[in-house]
C-alpha atoms as a PDB file:
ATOM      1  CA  UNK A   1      -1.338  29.351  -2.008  1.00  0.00           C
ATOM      2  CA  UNK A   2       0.141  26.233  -0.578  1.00  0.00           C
ATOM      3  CA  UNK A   3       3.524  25.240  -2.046  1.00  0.00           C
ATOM      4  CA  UNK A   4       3.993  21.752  -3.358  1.00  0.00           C
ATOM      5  CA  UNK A   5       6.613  20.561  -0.587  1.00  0.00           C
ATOM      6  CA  UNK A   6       3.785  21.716   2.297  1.00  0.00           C
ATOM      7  CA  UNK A   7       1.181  19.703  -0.005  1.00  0.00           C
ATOM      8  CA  UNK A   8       3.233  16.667   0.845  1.00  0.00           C
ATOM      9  CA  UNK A   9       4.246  17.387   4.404  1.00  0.00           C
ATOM     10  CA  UNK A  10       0.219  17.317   5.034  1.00  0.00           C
ATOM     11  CA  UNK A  11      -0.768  14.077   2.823  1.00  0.00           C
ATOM     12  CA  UNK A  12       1.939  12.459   4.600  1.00  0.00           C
ATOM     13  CA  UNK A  13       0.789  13.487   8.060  1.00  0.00           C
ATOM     14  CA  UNK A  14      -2.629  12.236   7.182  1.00  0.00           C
ATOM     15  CA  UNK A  15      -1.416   8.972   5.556  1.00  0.00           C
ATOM     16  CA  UNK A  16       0.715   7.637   7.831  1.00  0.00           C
ATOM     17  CA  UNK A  17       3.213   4.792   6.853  1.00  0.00           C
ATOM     18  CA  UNK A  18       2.972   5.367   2.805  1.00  0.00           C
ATOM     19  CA  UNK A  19       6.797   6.207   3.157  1.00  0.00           C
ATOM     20  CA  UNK A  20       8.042   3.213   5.028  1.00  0.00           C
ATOM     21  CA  UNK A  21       6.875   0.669   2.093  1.00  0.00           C
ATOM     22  CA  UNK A  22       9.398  -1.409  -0.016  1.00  0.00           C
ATOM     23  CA  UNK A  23       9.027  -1.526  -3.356  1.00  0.00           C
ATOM     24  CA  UNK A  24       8.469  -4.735  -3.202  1.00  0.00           C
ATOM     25  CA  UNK A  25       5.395  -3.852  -0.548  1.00  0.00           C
ATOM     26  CA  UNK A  26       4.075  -1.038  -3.252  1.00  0.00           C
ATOM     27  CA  UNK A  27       3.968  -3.571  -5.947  1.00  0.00           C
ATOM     28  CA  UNK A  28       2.334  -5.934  -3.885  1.00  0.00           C
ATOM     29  CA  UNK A  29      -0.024  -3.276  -2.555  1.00  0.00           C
ATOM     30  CA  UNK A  30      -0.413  -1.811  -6.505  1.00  0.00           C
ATOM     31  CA  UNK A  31      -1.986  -5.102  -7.351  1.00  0.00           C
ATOM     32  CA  UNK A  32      -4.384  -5.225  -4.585  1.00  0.00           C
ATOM     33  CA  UNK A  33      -5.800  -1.856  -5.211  1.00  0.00           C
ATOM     34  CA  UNK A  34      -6.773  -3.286  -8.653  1.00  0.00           C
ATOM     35  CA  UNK A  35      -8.766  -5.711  -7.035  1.00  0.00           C
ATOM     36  CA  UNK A  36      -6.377  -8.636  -7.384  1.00  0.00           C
ATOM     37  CA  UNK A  37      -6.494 -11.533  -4.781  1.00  0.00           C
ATOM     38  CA  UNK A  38      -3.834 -12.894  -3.157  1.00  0.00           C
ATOM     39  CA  UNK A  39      -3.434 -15.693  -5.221  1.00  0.00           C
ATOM     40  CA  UNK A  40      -3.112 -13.513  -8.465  1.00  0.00           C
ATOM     41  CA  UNK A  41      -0.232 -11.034  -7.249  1.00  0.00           C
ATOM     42  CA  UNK A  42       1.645 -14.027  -6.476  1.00  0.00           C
ATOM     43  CA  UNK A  43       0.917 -15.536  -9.399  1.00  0.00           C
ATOM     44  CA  UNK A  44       1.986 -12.052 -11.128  1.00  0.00           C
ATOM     45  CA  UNK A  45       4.904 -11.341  -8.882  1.00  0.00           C
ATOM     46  CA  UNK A  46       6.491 -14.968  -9.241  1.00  0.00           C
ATOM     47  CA  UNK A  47       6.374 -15.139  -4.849  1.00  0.00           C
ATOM     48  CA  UNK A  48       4.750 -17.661  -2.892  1.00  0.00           C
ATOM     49  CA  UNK A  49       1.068 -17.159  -1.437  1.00  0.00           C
ATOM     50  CA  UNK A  50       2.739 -16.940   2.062  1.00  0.00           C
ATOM     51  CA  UNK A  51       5.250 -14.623   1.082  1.00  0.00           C
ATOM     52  CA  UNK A  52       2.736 -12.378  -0.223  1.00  0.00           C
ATOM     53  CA  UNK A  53       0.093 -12.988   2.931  1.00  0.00           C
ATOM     54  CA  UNK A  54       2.887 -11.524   5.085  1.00  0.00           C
ATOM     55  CA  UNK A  55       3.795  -8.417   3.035  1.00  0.00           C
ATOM     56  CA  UNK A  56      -0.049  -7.429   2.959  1.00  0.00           C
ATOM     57  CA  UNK A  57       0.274  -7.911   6.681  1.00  0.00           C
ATOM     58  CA  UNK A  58       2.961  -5.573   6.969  1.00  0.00           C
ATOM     59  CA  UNK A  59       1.407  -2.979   4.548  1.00  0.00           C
ATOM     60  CA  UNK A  60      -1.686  -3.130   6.509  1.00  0.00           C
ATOM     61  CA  UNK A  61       0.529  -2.827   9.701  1.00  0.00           C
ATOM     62  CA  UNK A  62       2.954   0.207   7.797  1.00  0.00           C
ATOM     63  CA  UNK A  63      -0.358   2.170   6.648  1.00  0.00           C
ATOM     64  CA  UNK A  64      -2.717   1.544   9.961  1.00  0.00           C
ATOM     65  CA  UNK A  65      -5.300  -0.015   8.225  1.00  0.00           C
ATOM     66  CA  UNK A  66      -7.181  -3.681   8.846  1.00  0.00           C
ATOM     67  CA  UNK A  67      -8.201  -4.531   5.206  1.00  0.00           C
ATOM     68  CA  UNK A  68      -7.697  -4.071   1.853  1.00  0.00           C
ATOM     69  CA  UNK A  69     -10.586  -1.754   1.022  1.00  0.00           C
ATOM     70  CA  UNK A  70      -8.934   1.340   3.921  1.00  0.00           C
ATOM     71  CA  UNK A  71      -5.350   0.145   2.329  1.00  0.00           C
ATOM     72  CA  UNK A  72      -7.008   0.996  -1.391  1.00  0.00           C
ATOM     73  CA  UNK A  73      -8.570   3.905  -0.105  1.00  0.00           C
ATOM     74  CA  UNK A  74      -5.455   5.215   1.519  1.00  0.00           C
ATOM     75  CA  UNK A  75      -3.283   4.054  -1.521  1.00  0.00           C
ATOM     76  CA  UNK A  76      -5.557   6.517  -4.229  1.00  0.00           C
ATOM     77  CA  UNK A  77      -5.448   9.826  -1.843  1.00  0.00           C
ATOM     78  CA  UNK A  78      -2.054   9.378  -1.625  1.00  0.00           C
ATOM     79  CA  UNK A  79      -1.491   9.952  -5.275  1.00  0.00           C
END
């Protein structure tokens, strides 16, 4: 039987970059897995549209992904 920390050790190896997000980043990324738009999490988060563009940039970059579909994908089977 595989022990929890050995559970973790392998999501983590198989999604890369999950670790190196802010919170800030997690919150942004929370909202776009629920299908938000841009627009909306920075409407929600109280941030400019540009400051919000550039952390979905760096979440994309942090989880080696190219749009917000393989983000949300990588997001849930991280959980």
């Amino acid at each position: 039987m595989m022990e929890m920390s050995e559970a973790v050790i392998r999501r983590e190896h198989f999604m890369p970059g999950l670790q190196l997000l802010s919170q800030a980043e997690r919150k942004v990324l929370d909202l776009l897995v629920m299908g938000k738009t841009v627009k909306e999490v920075a409407l929600i988060l109280n941030k400019s549209v540009n400051t919000v563009r550039v952390q979905k940039s760096a979440i994309y970059e942090k989880l080696q992904v190219r749009n917000q579909a393989q983000a949300a994908v990588r997001y849930v089977y991280s959980q």
